[in-house]
Protein backbone atom coordinates (compact mmCIF):
# COMPACT_ATOMS: atom_id res chain seq x y z
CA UNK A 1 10.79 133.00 20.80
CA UNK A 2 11.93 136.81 20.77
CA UNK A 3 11.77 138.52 17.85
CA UNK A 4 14.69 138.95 15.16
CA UNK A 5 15.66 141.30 12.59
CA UNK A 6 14.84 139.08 9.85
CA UNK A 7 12.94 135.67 8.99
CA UNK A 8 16.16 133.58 8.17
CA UNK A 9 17.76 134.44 11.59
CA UNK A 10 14.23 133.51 13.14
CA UNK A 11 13.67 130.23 11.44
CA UNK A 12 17.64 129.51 12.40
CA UNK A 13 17.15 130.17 16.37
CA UNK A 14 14.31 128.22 16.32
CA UNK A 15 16.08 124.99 14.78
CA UNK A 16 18.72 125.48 17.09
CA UNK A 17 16.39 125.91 20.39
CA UNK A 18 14.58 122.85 18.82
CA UNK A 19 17.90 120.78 18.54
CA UNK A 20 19.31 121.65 21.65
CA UNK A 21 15.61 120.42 23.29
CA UNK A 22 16.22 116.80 21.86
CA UNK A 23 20.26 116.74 23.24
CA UNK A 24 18.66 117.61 26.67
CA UNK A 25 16.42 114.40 25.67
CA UNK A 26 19.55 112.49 24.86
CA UNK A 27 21.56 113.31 28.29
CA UNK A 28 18.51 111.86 30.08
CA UNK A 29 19.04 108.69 28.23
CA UNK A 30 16.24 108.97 25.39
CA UNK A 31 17.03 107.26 21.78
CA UNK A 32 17.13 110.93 20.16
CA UNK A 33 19.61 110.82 17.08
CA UNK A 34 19.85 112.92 14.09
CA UNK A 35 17.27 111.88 12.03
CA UNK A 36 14.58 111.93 15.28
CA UNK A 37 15.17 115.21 15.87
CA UNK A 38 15.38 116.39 12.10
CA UNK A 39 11.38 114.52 11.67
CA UNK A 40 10.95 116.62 14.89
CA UNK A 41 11.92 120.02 13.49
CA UNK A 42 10.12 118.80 10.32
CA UNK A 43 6.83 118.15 12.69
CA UNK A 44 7.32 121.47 14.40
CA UNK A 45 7.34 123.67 11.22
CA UNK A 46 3.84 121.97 10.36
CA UNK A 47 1.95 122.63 13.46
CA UNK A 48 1.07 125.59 15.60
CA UNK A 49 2.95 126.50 18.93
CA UNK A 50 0.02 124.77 20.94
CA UNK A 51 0.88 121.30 19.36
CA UNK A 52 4.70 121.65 20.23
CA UNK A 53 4.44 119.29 22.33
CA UNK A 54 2.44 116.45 20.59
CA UNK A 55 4.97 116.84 17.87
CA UNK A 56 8.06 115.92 19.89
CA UNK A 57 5.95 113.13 21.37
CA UNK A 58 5.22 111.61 17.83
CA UNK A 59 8.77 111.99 16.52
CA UNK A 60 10.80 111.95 19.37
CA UNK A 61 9.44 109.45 22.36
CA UNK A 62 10.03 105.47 20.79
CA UNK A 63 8.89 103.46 23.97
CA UNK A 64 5.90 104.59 26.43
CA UNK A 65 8.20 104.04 29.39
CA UNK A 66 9.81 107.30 27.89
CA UNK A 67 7.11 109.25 28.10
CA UNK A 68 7.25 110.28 32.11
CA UNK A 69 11.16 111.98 31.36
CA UNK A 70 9.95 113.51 27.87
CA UNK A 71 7.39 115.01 30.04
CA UNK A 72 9.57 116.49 32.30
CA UNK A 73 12.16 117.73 30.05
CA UNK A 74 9.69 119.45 27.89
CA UNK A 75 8.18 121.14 31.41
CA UNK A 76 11.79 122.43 31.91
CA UNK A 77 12.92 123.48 28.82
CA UNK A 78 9.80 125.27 27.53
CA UNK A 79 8.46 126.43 31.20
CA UNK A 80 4.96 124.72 30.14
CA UNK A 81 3.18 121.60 31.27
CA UNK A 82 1.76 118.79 29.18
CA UNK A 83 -1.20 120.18 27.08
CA UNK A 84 -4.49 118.09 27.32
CA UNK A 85 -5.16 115.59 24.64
CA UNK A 86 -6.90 116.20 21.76
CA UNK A 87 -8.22 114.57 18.07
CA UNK A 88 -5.04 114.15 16.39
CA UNK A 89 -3.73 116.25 13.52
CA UNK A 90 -3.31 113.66 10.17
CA UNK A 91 -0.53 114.97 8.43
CA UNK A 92 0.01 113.71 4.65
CA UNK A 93 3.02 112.20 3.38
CA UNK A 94 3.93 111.72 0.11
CA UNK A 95 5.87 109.28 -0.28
CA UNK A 96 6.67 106.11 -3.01
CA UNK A 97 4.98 102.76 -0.50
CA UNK A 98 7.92 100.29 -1.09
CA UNK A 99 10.15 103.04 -0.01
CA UNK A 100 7.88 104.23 3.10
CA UNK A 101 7.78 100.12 3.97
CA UNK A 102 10.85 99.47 4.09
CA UNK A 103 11.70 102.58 6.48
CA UNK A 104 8.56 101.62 8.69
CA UNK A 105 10.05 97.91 8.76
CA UNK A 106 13.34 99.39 9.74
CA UNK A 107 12.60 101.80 12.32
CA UNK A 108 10.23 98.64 13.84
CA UNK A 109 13.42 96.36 13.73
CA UNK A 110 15.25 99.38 15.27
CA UNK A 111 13.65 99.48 18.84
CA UNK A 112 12.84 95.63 18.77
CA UNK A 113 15.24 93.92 21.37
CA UNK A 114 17.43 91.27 20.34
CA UNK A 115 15.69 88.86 22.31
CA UNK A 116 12.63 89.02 20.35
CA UNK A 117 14.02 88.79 17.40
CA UNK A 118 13.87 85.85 14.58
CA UNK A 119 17.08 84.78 13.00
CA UNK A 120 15.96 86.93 9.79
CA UNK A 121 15.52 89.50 12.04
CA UNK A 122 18.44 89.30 13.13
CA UNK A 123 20.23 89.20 9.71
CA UNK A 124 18.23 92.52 9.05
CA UNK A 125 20.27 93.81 12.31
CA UNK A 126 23.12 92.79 11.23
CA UNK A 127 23.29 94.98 7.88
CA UNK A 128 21.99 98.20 9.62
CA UNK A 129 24.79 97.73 12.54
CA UNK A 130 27.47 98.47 9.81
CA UNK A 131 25.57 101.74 9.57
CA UNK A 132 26.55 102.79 12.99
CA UNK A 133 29.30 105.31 13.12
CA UNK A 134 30.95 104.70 16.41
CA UNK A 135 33.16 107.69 17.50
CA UNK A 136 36.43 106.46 19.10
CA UNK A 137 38.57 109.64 20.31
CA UNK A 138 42.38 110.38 19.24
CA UNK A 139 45.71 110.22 21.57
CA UNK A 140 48.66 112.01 20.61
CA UNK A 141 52.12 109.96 19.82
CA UNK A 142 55.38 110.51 20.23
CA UNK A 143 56.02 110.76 16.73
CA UNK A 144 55.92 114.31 15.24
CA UNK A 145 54.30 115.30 11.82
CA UNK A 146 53.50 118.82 9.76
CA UNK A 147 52.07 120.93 11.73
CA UNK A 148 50.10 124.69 10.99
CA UNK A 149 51.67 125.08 14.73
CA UNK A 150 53.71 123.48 17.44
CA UNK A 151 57.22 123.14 17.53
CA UNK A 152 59.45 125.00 14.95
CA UNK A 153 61.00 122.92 12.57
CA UNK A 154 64.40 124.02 11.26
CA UNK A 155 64.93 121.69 8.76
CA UNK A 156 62.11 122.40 6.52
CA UNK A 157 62.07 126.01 7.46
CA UNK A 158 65.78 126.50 6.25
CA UNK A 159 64.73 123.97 2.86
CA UNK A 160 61.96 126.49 2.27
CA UNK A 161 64.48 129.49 3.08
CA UNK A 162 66.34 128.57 -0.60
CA UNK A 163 63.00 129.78 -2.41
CA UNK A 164 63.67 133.42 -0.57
CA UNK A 165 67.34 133.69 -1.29
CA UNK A 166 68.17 132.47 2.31
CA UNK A 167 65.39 134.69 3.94
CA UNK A 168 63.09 132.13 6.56
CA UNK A 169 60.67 134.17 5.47
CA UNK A 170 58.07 131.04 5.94
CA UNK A 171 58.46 129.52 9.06
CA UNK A 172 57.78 125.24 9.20
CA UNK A 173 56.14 123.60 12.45
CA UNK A 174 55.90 120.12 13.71
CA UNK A 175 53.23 118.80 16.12
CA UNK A 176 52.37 115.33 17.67
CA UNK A 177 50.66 112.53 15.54
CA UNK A 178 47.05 111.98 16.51
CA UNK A 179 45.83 108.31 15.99
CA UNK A 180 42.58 106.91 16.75
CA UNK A 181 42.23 105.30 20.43
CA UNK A 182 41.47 101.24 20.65
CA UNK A 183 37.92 99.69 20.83
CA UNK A 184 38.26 97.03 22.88
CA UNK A 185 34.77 94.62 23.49
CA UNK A 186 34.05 92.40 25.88
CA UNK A 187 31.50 90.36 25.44
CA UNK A 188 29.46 87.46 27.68
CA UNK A 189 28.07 84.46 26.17
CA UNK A 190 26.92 82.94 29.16
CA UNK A 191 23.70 80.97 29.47
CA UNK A 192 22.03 84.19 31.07
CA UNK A 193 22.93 86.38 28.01
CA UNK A 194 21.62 83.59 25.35
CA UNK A 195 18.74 85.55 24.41
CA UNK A 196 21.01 88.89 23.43
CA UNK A 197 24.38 86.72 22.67
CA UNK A 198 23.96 87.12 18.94
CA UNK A 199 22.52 90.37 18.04
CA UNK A 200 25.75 91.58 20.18
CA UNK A 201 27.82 89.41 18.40
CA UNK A 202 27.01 91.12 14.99
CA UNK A 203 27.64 94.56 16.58
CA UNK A 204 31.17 93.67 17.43
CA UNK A 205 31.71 92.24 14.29
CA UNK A 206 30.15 95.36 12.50
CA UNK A 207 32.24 97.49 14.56
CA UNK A 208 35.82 95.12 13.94
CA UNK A 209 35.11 95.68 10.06
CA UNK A 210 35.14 99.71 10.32
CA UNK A 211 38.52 99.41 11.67
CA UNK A 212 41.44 96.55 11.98
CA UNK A 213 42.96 97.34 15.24
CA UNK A 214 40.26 97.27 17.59
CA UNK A 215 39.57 94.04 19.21
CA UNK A 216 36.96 91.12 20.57
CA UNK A 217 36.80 89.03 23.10
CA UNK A 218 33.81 86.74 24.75
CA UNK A 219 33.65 85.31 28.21
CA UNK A 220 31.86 82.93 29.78
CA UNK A 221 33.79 80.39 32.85
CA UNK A 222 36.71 81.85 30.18
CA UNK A 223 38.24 84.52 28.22
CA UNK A 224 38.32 83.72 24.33
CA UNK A 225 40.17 86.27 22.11
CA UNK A 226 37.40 86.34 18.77
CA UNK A 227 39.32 89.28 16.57
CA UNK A 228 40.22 86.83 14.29
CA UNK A 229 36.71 84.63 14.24
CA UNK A 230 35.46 88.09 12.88
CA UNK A 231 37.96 88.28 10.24
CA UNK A 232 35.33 87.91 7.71
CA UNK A 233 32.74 90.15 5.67
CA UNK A 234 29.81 87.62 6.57
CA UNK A 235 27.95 87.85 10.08
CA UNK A 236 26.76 84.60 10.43
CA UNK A 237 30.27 83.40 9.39
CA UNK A 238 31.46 85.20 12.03
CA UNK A 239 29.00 83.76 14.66
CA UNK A 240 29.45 80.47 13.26
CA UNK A 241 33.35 80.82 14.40
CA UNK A 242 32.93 82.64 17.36
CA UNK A 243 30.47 79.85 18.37
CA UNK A 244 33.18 77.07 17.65
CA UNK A 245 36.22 78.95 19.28
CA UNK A 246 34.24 79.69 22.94
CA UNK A 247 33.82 76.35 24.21
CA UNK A 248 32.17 77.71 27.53
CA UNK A 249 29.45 79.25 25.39
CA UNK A 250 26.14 79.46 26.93
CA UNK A 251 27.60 78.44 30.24
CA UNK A 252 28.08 79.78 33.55
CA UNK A 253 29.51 83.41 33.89
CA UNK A 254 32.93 84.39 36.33
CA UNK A 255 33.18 87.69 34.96
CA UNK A 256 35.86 89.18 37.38
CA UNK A 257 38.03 86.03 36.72
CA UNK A 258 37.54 86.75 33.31
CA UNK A 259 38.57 90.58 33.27
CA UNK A 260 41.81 89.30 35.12
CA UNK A 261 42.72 87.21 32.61
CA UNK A 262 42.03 89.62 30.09
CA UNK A 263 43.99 92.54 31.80
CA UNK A 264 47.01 89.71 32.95
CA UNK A 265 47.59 88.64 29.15
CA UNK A 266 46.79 91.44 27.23
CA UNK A 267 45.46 94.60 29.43
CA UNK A 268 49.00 95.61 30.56
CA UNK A 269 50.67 94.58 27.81
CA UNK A 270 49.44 97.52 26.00
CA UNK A 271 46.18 96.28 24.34
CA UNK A 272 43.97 98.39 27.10
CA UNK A 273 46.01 101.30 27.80
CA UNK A 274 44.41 104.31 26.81
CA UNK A 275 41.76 102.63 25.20
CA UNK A 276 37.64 102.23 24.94
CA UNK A 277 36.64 99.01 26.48
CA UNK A 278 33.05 98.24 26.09
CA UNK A 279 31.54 95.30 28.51
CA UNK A 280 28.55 93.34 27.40
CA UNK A 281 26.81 91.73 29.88
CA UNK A 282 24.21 91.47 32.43
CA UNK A 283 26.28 91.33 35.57
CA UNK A 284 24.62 87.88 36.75
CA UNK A 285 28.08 86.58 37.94
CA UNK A 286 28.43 83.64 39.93
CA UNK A 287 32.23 84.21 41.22
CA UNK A 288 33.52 86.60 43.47
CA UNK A 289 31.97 89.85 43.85
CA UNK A 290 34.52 91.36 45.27
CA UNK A 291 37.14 90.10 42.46
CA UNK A 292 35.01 91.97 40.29
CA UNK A 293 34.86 95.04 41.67
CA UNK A 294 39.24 94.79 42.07
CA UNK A 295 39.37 93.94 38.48
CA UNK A 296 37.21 96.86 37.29
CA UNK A 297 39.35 99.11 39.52
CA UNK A 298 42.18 97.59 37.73
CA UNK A 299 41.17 98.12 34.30
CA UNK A 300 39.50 101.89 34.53
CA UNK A 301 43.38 102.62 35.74
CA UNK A 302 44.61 101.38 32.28
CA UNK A 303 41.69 102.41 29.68
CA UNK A 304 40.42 105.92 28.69
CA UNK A 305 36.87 104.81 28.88
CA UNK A 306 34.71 102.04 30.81
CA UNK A 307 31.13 101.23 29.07
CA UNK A 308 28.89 98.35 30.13
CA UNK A 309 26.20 97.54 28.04
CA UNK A 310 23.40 95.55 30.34
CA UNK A 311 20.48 94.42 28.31
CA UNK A 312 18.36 94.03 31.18
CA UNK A 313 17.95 98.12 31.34
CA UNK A 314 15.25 97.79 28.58
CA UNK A 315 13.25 96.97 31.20
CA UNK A 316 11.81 100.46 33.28
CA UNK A 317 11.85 99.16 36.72
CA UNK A 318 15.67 97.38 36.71
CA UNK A 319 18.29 98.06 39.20
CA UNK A 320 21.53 97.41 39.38
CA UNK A 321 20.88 95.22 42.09
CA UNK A 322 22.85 91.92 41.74
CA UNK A 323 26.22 91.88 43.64
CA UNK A 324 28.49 91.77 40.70
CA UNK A 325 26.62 94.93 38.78
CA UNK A 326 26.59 96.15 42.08
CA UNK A 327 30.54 95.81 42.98
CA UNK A 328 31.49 97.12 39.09
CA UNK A 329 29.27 100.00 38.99
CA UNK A 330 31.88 102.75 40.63
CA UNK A 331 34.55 101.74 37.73
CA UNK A 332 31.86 102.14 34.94
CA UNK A 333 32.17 105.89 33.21
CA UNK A 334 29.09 104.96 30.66
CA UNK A 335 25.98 102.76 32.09
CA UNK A 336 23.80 101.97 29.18
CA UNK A 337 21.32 98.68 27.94
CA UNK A 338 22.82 97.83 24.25
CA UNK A 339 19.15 95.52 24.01
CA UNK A 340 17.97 96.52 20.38
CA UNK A 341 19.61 98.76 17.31
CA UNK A 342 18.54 101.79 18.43
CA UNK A 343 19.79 101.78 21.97
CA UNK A 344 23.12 100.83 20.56
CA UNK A 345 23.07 103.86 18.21
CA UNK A 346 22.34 106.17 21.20
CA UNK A 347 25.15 104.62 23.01
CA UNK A 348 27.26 105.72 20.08
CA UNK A 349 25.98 108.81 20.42
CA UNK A 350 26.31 109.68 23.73
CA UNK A 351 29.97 108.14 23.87
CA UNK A 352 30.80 110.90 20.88
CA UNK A 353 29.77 112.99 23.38
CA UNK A 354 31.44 111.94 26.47
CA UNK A 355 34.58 111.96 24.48
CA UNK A 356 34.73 115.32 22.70
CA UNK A 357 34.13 116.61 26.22
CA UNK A 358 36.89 114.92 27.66
C-alpha cells in the first residue's frame, strides 16, 4: 500500500482495496456478500501482511472447489502467489454461545444444498429466504411526476409565481415516473428437479411476499400459474397449494412447450415485457430441443433480463451439456446454480449488479 498523509486515509484505502478484492471474487462466481467480506476486512486488520492470504481463505472461500479461482484471483490482484502453509493463527472471539450457535447453525444451513436438506431444514430455509433483498431495476412510464429536473412545468411554476407577485422566480419541473420492473419465476417441478423442488418453492414464495406484482409459475408436461397458491404468509401452506394446483408435479419435463405457453397467454400480453424472468431448472428436457432454443429467443426479445438457475452447477465438473441447456444457453444473460441459500443470495447479488450497469 503507498503511503498517505494521514492514518484515517490509510486505514480507508486499505478497506476499499480489500473490498474491491472480494467483488473481483464475486464476478468469478464466488459466494462473497457483505458480511464475508466485512469478517474478511475484520480478519485482515488482525494479522500481518504475510497472512493476507490465509485470512481471505478463512472468511472468504465456503466450498474447497473454490479454492483453485480464490487462488488465482488473489495471484492477480495482489501480484503474489499462494504462501506456504503454516500452524494456524487461533484468534479469540468473544462472543455470548447461544448467539455464536445459532450463527454457526445458520451459515452451515447457508451453503447446504437443498437436496440434502431435512424438512426442518428446510423450514429453517425458508425464514432466512425472506431475508434476501432481491434488487429488481426501475423503467420509466409515461406518466409524469415532480421532478428537481426534466421538463418545465408551467402550471405549477405560474401557481408558485403568486408567492413573488407574478415573478417565476422558482421554476417547477416534471420528469417520468420510475416503477419497479416485474419478477417473473419460472419454476420446474419435474421428477428430475424433486430433490431441489421445494427449497425453490420457498424462495419464490419469499420473494412474491416482498412485493405483490411479481409473479410464479411451475412447469412440468404443463404451465401452472402459482401467484395465487403463494398468497399466504406460511411456506408450507404455500407448498401445500402449489403441490395441489400442478397436477404434472414430479413428472416429465417439456420445457420449451412450456415457455410457449407461458409467453402465448401471458408473455405478450404484457406480463414479460420489460421484465426479470428467472428459470429454475436443470435443463433435462425431454421435448424438442430446438423448440427450446425458439422459445428462449422469443422471450429474451420481450424481458429485460433472462436468469436460469440450474442446481446441478453445485457440482465443479458440470457442463452444460444436455441438448436443451445446450439450445437455451445463447438467450440466457445470467447462468447461475440457485442449489443452497447462499448461492441464491449471490445470485441476488450479482443481478444488483448486472442491473445498475445496464
Amino acid at each position: 500500500m503507498p503511503s498517505r498523509s494521514s492514518p484515517g486515509s490509510e486505514v480507508t484505502d486499505a478497506v476499499a482495496s480489500l473490498t474491491a478484492f472480494g467483488r473481483a471474487l464475486r464476478s468469478e462466481g464466488l459466494a462473497v456478500g457483505t458480511r464475508r467480506l466485512t469478517d474478511f476486512c475484520r480478519a485482515a486488520s488482525l494479522v500481518g501482511p504475510g497472512d493476507l492470504y490465509w485470512a481471505g481463505r478463512a472468511t472468504l472461500v465456503s466450498r474447497p472447489e473454490d479454492t483453485p479461482v480464490y487462488d488465482r484471483v488473489f495471484s492477480t490482484y495482489f501480484g503474489a502467489a499462494r504462501p506456504e502453509a503454516h500452524p494456524p493463527v487461533r484468534l479469540r472471539i468473544e462472543a455470548p454461545s447461544e448467539d455464536l450457535a445459532l450463527a454457526s447453525r445458520g451459515e452451515v444451513l447457508r451453503h447446504k444444498s437443498f437436496a440434502r436438506c431435512s424438512d426442518e431444514e428446510l423450514a429453517e430455509l425458508a425464514g432466512l429466504m425472506s431475508r434476501i433483498d432481491l434488487a429488481v431495476p426501475g423503467r420509466r412510464t409515461r406518466r409524469l411526476e415532480a421532478a428537481r429536473a426534466g421538463r418545465p412545468d408551467l402550471r405549477r411554476t405560474l401557481r408558485r409565481s403568486f408567492r413573488t407577485a407574478g415573478e417565476p422566480a422558482e421554476l417547477a419541473f416534471r420528469g417520468r415516473r420510475t416503477r419497479h420492473r416485474r419478477l417473473i419465476l419460472l419454476l420446474d417441478v419435474s421428477g428430475s428437479m424433486a430433490d431441489y423442488s421445494r427449497g425453490l418453492l420457498f424462495f419464490a414464495h419469499a420473494a412474491l411476499r416482498s412485493d405483490r406484482s411479481w409473479e410464479a409459475f411451475c412447469f412440468g408436461t404443463r404451465l401452472t400459474r402459482l401467484t395465487r397458491a403463494f398468497d399466504t404468509r406460511s411456506p408450507d401452506q404455500a407448498l401445500a397449494r402449489a403441490t395441489k394446483d400442478a397436477v404434472d408435479w414430479g413428472g416429465g419435463t417439456r420445457i420449451g412447450e412450456s415457455i410457449k405457453a407461458f409467453l402465448d397467454a401471458f408473455g405478450h400480453a404484457g406480463l414479460a415485457r420489460g421484465a426479470v424472468v428467472v428459470i429454475c431448472s436443470d435443463g433435462l428436457d425431454v421435448g424438442d430441443p430446438e423448440l427450446l432454443g425458439e422459445q428462449m429467443q422469443r422471450l429474451a426479445r420481450l424481458a429485460h433480463t433472462v436468469v436460469w438457475l440450474n442446481p446441478l452447477k453445485e457440482h465443479p465438473g458440470y457442463e452444460p451439456l444436455a441438448r436443451g441447456m445446450h439450445a437455451a444457453i445463447p438467450s440466457i444473460d445470467l447462468f447461475a446454480s440457485g442449489h443452497d441459500l447462499a448461492s441464491l443470495e449471490a445470485v441476488a447479488s450479482s443481478l444488483a449488479d448486472t442491473l445498475s450497469a445496464r
